[in-house]
Protein backbone atom coordinates (compact mmCIF):
# COMPACT_ATOMS: atom_id res chain seq x y z
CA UNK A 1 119.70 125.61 63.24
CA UNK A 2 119.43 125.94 66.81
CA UNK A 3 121.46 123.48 69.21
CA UNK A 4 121.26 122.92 72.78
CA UNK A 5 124.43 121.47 75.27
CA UNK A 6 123.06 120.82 78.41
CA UNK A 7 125.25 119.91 81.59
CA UNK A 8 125.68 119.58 85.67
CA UNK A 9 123.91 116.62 86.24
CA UNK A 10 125.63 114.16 88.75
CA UNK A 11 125.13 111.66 91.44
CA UNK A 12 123.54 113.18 94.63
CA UNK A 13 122.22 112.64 98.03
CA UNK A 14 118.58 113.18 98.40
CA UNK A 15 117.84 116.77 99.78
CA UNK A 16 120.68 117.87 98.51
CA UNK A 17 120.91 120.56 94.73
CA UNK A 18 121.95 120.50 91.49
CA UNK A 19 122.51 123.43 88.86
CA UNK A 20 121.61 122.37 85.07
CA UNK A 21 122.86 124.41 81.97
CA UNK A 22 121.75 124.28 78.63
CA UNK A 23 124.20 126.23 76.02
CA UNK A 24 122.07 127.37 73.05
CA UNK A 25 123.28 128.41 69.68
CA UNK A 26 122.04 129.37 66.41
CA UNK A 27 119.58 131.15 67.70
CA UNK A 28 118.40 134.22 65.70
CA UNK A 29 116.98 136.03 68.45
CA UNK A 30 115.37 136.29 71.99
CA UNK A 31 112.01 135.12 70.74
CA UNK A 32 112.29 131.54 72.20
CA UNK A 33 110.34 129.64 74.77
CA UNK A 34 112.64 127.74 76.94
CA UNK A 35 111.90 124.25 79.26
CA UNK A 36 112.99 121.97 80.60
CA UNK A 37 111.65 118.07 80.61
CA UNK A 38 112.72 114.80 81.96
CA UNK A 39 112.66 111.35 81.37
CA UNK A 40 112.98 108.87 83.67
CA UNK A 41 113.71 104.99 82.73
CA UNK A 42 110.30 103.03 81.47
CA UNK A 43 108.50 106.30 81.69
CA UNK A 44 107.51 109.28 79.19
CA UNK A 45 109.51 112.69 79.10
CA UNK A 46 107.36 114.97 81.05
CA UNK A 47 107.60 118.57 81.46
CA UNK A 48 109.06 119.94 84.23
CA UNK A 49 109.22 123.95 83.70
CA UNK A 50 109.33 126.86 81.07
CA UNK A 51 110.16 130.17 80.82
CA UNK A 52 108.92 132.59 78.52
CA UNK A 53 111.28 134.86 75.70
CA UNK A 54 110.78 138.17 78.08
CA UNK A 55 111.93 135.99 81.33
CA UNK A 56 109.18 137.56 82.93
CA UNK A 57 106.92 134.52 83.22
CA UNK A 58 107.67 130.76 84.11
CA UNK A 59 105.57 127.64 84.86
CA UNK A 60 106.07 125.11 86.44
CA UNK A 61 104.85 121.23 87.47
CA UNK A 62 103.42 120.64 89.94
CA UNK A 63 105.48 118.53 91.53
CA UNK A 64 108.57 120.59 91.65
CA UNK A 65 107.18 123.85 92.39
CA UNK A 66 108.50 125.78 95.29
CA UNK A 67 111.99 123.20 94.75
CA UNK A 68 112.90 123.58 91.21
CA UNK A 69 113.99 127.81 89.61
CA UNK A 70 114.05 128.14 85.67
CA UNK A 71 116.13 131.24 84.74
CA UNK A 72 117.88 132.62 81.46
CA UNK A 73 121.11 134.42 80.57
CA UNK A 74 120.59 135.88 77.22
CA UNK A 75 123.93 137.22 77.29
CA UNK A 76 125.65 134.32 77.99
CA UNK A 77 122.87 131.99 75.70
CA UNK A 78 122.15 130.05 78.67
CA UNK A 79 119.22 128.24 80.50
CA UNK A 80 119.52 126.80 83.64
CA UNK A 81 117.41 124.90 86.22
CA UNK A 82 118.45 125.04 89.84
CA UNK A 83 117.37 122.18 91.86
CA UNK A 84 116.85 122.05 95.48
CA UNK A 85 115.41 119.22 98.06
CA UNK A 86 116.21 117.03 94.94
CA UNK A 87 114.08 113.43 95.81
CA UNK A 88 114.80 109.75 94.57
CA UNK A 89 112.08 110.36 92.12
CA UNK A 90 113.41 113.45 90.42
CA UNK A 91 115.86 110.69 88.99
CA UNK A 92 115.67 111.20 85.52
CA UNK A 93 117.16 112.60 82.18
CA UNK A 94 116.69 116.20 81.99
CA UNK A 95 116.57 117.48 78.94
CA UNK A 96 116.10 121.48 77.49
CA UNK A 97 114.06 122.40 74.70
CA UNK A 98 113.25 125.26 72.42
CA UNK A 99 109.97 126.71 70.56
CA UNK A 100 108.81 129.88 68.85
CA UNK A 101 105.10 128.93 68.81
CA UNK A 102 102.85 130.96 70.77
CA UNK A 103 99.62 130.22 72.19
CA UNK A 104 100.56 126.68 72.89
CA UNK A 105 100.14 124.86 76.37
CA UNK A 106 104.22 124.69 76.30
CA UNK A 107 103.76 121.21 78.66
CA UNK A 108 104.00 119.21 75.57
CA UNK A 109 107.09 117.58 73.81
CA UNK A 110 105.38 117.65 70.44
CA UNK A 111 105.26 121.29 70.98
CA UNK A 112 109.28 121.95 70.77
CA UNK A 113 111.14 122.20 68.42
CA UNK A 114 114.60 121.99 69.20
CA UNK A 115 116.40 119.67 71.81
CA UNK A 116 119.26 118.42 73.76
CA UNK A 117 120.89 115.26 74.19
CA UNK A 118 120.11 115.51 77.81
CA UNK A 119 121.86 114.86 81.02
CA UNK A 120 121.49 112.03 83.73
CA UNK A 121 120.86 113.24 87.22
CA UNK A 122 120.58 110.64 89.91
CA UNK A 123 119.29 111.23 93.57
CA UNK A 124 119.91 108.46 95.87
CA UNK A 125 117.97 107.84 99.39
């Protein structure tokens, strides 16, 4: 059974950064797709970026593109998210999740299989 641990989310300014981590275990091997999603309050978890099981590929929305890097330590079993030019409205609970399917639109929740209890990060103005 796989299980995710994710951390660093906090209280900051807007513009400033954040670094997210999501431990994964019981994984059998490197075949995973990993993202990342967020929730904020009154509002469904939408997908904020994914990387593929070679690293070699990510995606990401649209509206954190050019702010928001999704990389992966196989090694160390870890996925972060580093967050830059964080705004008010990236104010949510992020949240990583795991999937073996292929040929998927990987934006989805219903398309992951494995999740975290998430972390709160807060960006005030």
């Amino acid at each position: 059974q796989v299980q995710l641990v994710e951390s660093g989310g906090g209280l900051v300014q807007a513009g400033g950064s954040l670094r997210l981590s999501c431990a994964a275990s019981g994984r059998t091997d490197n075949s995973y797709y990993m993202a990342w999603f967020r929730q904020a309050p009154g509002k469904e978890r939408e997908f904020v970026a994914v990387i593929t099981p070679s690293d070699t590929i990510t995606y990401y929305a649209d509206s954190v593109k050019g702010r928001f890097t999704i990389s992966n330590d196989n090694a160390q079993n870890t996925l972060y998210l580093q967050m830059n030019t964080l705004k008010p409205e990236d104010t949510a609970v992020y949240y990583c999740a795991a999937t073996r399917k292929n040929f998927i639109s990987y934006t989805r929740t219903n398309e992951y299989d494995y999740w975290g209890q998430g972390t709160q990060v807060t960006v005030s103005s």
